[in-house]
PDB file of N, CA and C in Angstrom:
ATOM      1  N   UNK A   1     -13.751  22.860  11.090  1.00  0.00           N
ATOM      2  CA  UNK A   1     -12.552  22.125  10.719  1.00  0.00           C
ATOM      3  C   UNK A   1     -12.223  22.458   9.266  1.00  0.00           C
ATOM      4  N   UNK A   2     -11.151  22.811   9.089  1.00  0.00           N
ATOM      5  CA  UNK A   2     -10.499  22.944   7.509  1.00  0.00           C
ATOM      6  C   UNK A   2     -10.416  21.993   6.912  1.00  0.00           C
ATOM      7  N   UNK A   3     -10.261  22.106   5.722  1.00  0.00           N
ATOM      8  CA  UNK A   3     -10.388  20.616   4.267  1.00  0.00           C
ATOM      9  C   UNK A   3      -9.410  20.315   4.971  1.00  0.00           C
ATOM     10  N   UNK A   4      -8.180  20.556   4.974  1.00  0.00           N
ATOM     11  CA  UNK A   4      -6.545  19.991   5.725  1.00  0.00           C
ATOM     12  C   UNK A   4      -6.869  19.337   7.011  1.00  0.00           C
ATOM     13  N   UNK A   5      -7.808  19.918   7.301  1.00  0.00           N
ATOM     14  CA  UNK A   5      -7.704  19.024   9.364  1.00  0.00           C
ATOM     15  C   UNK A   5      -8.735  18.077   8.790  1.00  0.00           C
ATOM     16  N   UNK A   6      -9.774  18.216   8.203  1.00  0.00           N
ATOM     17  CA  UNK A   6     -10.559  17.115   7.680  1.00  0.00           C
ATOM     18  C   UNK A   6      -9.819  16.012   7.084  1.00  0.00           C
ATOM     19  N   UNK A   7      -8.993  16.284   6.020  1.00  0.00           N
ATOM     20  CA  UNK A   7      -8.056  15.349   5.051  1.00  0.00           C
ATOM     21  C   UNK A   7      -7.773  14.282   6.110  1.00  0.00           C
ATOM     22  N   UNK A   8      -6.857  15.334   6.884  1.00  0.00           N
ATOM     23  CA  UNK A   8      -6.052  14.359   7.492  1.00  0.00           C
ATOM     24  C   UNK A   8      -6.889  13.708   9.224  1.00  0.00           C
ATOM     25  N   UNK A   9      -7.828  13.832   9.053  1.00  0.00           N
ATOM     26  CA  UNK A   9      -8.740  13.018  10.545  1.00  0.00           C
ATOM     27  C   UNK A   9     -10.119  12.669  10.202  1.00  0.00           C
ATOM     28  N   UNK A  10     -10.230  11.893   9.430  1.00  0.00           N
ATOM     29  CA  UNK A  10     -11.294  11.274   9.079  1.00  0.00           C
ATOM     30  C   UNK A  10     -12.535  10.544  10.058  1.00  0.00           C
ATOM     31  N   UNK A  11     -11.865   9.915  11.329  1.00  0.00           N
ATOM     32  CA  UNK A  11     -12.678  10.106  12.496  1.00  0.00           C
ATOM     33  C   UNK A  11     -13.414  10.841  12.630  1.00  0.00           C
ATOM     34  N   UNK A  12     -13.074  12.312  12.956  1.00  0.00           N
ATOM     35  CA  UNK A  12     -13.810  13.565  13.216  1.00  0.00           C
ATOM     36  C   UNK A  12     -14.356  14.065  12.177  1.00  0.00           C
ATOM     37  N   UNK A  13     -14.613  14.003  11.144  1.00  0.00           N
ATOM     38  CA  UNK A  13     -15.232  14.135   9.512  1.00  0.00           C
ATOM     39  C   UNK A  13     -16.503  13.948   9.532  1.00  0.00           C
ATOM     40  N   UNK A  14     -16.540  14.750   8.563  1.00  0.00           N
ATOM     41  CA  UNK A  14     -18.367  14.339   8.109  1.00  0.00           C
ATOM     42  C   UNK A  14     -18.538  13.149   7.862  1.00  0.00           C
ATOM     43  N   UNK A  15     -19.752  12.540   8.127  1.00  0.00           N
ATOM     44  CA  UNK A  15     -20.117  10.962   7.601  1.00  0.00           C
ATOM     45  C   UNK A  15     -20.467  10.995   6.370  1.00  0.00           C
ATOM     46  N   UNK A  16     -20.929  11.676   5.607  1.00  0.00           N
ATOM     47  CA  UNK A  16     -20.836  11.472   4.209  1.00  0.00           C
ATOM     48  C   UNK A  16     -19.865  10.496   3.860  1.00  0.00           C
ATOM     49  N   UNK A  17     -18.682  11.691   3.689  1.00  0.00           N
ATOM     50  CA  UNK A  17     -17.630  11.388   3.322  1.00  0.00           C
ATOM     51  C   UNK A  17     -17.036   9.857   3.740  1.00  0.00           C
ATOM     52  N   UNK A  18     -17.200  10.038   4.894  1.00  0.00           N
ATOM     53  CA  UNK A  18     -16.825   8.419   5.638  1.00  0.00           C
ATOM     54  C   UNK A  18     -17.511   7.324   5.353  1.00  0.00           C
ATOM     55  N   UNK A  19     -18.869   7.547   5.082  1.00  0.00           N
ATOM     56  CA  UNK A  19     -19.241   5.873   5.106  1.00  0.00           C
ATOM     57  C   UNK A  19     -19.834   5.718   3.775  1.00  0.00           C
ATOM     58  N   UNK A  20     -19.359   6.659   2.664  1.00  0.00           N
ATOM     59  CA  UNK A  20     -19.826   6.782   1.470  1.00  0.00           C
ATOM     60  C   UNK A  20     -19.443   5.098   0.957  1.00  0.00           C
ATOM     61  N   UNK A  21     -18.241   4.463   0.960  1.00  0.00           N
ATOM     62  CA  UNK A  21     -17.965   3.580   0.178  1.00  0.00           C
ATOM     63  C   UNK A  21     -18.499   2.135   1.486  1.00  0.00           C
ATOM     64  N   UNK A  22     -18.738   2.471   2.597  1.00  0.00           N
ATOM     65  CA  UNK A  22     -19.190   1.423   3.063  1.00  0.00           C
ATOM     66  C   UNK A  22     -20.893   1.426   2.610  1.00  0.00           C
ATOM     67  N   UNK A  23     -21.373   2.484   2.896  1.00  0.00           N
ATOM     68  CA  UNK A  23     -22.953   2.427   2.318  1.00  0.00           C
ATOM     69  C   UNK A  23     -23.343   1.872   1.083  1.00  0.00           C
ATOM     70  N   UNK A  24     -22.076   1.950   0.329  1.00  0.00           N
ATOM     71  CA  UNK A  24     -22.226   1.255  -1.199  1.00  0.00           C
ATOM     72  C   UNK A  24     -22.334   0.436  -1.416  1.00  0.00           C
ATOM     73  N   UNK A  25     -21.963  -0.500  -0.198  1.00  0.00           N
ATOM     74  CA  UNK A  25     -21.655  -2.015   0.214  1.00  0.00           C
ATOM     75  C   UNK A  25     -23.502  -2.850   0.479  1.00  0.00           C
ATOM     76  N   UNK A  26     -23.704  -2.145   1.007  1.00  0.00           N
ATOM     77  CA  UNK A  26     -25.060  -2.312   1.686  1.00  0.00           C
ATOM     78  C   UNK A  26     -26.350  -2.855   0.405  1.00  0.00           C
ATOM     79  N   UNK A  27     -27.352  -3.333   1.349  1.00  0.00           N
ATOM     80  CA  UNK A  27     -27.891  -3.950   0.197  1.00  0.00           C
ATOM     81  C   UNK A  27     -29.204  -2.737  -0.294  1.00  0.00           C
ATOM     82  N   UNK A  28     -29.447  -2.626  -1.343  1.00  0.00           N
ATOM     83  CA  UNK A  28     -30.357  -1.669  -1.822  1.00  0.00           C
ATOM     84  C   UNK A  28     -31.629  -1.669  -0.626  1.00  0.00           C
ATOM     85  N   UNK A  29     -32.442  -2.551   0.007  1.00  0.00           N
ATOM     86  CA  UNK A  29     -33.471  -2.270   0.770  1.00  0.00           C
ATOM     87  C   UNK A  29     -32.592  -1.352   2.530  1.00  0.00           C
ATOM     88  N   UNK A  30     -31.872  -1.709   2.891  1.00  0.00           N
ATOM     89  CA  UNK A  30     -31.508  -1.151   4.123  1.00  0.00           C
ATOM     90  C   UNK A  30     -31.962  -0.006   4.693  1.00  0.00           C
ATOM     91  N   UNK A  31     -32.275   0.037   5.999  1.00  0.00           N
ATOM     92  CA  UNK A  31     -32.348   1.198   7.095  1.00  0.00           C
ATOM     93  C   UNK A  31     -31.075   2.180   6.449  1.00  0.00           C
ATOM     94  N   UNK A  32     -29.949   1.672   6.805  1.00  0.00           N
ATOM     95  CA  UNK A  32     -28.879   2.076   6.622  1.00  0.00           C
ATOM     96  C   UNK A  32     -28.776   3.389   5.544  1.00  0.00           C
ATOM     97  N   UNK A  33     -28.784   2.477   4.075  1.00  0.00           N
ATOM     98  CA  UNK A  33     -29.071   3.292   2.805  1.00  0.00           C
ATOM     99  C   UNK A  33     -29.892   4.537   2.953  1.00  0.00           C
ATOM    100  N   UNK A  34     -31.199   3.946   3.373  1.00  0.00           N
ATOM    101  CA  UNK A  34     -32.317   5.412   3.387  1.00  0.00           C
ATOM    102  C   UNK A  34     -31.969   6.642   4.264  1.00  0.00           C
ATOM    103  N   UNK A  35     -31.820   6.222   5.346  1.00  0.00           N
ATOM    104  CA  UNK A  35     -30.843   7.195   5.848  1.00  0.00           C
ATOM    105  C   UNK A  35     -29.998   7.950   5.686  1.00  0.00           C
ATOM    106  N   UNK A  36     -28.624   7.192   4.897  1.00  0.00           N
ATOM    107  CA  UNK A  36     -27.798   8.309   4.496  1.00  0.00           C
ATOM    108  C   UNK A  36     -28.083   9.003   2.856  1.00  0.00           C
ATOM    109  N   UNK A  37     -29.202   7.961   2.034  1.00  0.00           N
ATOM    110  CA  UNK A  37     -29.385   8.529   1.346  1.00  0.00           C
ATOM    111  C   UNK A  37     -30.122  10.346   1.292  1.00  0.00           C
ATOM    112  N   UNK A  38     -31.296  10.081   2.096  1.00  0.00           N
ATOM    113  CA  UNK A  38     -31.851  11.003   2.698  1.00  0.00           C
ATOM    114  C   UNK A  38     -30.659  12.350   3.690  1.00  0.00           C
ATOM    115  N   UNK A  39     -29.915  12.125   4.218  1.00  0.00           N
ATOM    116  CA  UNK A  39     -28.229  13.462   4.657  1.00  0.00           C
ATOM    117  C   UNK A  39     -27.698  13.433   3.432  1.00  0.00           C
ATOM    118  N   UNK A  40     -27.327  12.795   2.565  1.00  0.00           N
ATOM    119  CA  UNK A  40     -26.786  13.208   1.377  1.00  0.00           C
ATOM    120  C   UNK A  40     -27.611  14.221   0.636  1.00  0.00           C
ATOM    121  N   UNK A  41     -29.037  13.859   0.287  1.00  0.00           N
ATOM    122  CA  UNK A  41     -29.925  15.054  -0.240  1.00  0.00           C
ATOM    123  C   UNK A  41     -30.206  15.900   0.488  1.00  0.00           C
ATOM    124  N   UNK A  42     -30.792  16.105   1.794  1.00  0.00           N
ATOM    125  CA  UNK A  42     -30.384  16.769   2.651  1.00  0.00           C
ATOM    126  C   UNK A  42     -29.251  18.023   2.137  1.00  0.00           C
ATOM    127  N   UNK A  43     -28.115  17.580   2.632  1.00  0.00           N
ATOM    128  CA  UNK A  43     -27.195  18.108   2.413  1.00  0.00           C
ATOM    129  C   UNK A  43     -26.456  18.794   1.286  1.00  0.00           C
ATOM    130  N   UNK A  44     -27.421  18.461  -0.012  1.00  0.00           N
ATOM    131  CA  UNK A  44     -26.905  19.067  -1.012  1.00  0.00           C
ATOM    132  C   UNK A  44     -28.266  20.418  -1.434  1.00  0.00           C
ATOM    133  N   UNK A  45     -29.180  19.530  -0.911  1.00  0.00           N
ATOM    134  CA  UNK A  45     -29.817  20.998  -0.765  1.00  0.00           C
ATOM    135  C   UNK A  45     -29.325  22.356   0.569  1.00  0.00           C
ATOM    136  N   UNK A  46     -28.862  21.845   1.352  1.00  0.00           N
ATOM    137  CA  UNK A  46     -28.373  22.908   1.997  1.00  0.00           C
ATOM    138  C   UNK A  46     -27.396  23.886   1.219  1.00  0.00           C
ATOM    139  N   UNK A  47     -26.132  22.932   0.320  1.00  0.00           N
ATOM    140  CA  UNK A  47     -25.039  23.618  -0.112  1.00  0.00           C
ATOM    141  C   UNK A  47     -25.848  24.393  -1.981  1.00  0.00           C
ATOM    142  N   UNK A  48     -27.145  24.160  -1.755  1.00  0.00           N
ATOM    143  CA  UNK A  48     -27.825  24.977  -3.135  1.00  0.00           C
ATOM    144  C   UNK A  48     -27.632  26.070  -2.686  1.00  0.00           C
ATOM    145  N   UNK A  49     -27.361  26.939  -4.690  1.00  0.00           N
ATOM    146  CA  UNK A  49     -27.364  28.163  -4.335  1.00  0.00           C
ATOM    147  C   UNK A  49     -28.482  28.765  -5.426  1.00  0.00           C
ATOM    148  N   UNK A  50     -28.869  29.795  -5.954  1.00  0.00           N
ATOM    149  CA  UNK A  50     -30.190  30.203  -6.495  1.00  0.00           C
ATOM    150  C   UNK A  50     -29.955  28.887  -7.876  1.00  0.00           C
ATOM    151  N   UNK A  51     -28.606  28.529  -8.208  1.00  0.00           N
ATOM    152  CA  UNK A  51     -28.837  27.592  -9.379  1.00  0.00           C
ATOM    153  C   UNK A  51     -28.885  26.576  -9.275  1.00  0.00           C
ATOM    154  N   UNK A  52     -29.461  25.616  -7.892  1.00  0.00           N
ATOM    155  CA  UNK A  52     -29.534  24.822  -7.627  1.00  0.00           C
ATOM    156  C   UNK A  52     -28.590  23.485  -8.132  1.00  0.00           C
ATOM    157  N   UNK A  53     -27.155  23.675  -7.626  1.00  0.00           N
ATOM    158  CA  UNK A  53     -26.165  23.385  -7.606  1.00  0.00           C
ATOM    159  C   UNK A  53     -25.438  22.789  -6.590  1.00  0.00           C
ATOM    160  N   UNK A  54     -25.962  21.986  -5.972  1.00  0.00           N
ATOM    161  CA  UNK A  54     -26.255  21.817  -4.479  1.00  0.00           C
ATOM    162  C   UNK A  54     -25.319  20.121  -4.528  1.00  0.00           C
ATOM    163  N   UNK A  55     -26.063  19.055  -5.667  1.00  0.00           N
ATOM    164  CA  UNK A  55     -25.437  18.286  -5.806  1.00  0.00           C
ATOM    165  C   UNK A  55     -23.757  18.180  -6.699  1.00  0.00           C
ATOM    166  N   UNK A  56     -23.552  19.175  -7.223  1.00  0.00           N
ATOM    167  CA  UNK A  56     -22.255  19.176  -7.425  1.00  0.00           C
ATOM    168  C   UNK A  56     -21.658  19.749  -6.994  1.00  0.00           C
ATOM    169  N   UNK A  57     -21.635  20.552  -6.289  1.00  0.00           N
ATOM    170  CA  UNK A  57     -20.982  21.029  -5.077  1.00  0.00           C
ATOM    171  C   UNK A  57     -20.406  19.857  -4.105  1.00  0.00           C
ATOM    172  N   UNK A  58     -21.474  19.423  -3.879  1.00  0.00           N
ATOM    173  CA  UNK A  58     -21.327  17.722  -2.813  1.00  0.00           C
ATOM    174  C   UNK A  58     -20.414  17.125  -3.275  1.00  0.00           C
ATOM    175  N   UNK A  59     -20.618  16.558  -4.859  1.00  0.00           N
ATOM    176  CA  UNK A  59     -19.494  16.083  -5.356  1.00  0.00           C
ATOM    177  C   UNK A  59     -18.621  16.428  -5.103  1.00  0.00           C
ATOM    178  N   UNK A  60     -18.310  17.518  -5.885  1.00  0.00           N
ATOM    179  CA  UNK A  60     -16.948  18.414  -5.577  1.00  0.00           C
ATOM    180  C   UNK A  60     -16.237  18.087  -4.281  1.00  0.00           C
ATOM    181  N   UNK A  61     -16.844  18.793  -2.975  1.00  0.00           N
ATOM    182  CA  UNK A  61     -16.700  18.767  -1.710  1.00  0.00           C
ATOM    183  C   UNK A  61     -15.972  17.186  -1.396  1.00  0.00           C
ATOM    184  N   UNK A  62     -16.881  15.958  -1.998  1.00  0.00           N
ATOM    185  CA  UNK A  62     -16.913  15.152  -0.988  1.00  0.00           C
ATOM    186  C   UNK A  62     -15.514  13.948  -2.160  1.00  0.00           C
ATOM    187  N   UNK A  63     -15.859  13.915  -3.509  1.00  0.00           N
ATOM    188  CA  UNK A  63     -15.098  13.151  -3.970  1.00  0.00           C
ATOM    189  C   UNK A  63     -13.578  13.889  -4.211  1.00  0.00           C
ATOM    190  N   UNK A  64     -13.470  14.882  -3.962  1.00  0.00           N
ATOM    191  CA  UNK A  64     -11.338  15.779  -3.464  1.00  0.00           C
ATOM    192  C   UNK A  64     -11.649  15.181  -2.537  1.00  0.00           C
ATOM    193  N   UNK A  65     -12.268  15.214  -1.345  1.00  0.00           N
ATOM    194  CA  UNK A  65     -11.565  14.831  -0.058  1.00  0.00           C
ATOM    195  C   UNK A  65     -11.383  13.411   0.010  1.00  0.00           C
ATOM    196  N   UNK A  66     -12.296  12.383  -0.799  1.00  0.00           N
ATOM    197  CA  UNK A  66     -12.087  11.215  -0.654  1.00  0.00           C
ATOM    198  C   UNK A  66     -10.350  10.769  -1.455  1.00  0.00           C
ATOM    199  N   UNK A  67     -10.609  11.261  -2.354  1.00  0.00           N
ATOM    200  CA  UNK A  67      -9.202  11.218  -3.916  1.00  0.00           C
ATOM    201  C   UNK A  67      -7.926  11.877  -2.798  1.00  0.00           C
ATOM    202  N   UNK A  68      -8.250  12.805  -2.177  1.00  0.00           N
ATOM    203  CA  UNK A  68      -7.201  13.493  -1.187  1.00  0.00           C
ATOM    204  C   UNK A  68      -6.419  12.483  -0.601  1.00  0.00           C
ATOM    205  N   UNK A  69      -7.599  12.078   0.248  1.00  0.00           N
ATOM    206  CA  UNK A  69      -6.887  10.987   1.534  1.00  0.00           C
ATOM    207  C   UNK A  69      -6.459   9.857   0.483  1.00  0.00           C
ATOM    208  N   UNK A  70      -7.019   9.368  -0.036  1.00  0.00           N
ATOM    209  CA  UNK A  70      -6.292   8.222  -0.912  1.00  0.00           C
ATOM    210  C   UNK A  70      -5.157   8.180  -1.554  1.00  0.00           C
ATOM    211  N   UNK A  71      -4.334   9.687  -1.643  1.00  0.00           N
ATOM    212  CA  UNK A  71      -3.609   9.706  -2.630  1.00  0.00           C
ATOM    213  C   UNK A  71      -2.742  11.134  -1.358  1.00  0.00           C
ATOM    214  N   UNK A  72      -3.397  10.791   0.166  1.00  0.00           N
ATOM    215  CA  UNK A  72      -2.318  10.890   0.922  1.00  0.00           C
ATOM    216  C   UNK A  72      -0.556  10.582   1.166  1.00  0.00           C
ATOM    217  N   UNK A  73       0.278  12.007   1.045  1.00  0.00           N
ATOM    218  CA  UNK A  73       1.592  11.633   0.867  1.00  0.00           C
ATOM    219  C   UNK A  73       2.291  12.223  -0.556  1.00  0.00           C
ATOM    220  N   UNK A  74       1.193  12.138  -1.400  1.00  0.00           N
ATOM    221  CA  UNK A  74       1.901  12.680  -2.270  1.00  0.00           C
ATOM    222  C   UNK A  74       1.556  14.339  -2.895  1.00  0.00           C
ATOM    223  N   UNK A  75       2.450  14.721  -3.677  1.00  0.00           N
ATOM    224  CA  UNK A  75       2.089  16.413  -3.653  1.00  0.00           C
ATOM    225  C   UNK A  75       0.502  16.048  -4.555  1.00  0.00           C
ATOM    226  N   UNK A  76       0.140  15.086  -5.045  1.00  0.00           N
ATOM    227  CA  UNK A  76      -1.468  15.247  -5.609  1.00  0.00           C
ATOM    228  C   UNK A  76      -2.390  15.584  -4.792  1.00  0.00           C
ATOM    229  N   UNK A  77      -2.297  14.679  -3.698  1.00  0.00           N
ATOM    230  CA  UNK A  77      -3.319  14.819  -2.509  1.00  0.00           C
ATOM    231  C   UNK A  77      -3.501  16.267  -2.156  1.00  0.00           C
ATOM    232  N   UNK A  78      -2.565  17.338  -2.193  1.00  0.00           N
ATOM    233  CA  UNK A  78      -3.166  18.877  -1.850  1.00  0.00           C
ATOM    234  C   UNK A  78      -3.265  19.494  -2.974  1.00  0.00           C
ATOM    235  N   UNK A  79      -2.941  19.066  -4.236  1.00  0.00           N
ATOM    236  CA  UNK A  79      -3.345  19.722  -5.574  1.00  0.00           C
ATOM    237  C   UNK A  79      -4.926  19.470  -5.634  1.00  0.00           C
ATOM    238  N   UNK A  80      -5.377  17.977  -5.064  1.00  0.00           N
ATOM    239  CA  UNK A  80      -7.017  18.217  -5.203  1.00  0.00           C
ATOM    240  C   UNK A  80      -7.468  19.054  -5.072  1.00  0.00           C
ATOM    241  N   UNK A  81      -7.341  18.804  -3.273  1.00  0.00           N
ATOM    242  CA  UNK A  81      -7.980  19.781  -2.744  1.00  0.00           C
ATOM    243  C   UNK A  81      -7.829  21.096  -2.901  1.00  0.00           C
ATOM    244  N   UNK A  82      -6.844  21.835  -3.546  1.00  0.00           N
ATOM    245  CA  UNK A  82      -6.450  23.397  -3.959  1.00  0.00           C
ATOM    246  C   UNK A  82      -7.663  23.516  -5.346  1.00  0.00           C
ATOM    247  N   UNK A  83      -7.678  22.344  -5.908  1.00  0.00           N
ATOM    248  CA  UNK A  83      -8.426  22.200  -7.659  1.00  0.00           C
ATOM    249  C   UNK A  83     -10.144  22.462  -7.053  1.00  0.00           C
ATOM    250  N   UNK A  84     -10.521  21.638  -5.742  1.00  0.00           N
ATOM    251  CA  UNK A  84     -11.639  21.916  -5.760  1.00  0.00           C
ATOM    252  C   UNK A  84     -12.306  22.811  -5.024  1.00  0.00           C
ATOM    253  N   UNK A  85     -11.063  23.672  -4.093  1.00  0.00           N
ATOM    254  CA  UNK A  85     -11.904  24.636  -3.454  1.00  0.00           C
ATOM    255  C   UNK A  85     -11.529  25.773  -4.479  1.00  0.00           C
ATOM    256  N   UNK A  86     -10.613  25.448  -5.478  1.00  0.00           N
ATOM    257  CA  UNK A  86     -10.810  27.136  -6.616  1.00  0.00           C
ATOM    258  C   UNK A  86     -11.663  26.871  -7.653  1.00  0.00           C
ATOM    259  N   UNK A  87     -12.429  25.530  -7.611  1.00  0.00           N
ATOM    260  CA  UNK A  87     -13.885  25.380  -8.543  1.00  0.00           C
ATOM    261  C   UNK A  87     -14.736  26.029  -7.641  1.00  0.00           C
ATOM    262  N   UNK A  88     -14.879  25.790  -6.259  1.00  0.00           N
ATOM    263  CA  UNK A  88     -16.155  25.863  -5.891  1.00  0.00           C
ATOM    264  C   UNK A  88     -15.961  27.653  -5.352  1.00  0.00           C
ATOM    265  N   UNK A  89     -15.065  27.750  -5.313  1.00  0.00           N
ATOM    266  CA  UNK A  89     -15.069  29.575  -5.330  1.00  0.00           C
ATOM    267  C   UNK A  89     -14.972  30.695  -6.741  1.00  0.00           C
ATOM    268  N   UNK A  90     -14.440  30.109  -6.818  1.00  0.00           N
ATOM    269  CA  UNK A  90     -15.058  30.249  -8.752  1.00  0.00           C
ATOM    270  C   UNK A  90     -16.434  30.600  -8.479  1.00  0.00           C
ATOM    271  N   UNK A  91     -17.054  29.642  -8.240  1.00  0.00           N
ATOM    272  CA  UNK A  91     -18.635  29.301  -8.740  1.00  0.00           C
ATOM    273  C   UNK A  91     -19.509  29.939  -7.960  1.00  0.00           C
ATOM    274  N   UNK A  92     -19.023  30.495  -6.883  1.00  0.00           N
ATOM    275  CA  UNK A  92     -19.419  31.483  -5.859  1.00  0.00           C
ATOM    276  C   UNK A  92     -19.785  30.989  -4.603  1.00  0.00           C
TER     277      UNK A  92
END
């Protein structure tokens, strides 16, 4: 799925992205938390590259798409996402 089909269908999206601000909600001991804490690291070690860059990448990746959809409608919402996939290709 493209950042654009992602943006706009959040259903079908990564859960990161999706239950980032509900997980925030949650109380520090939870099942819940450890879990996604654990796919979040996970996952940013996957997106490492020899400079172990893995967690800002994530960022990158995950807070445009959140700022995207939020700010759905207006020409900002695809300036994010244009801003953070020419950081993260930049960066290799």
């Amino acid at each position: 799925m493209s950042s654009v089909e992602h943006h706009g269908d959040p259903a079908d999206g990564c859960p990161v992205a999706a239950l980032a601000t509900d997980i925030a909600r949650e109380g520090g001991g939870r099942e819940a938390r450890r879990v996604y804490t654990k796919g979040v690291a996970d996952f940013a070690d996957f997106l490492a590259t020899d400079d172990q860059d893995g967690l800002l990448r994530l960022c990158t990746l995950f807070g445009a798409l959140i700022l995207s959809r939020a700010t759905k409608g207006s020409p900002m919402s695809g300036e994010i996402l244009a801003a953070a996939h020419a950081a993260l290709t930049e960066a290799g």
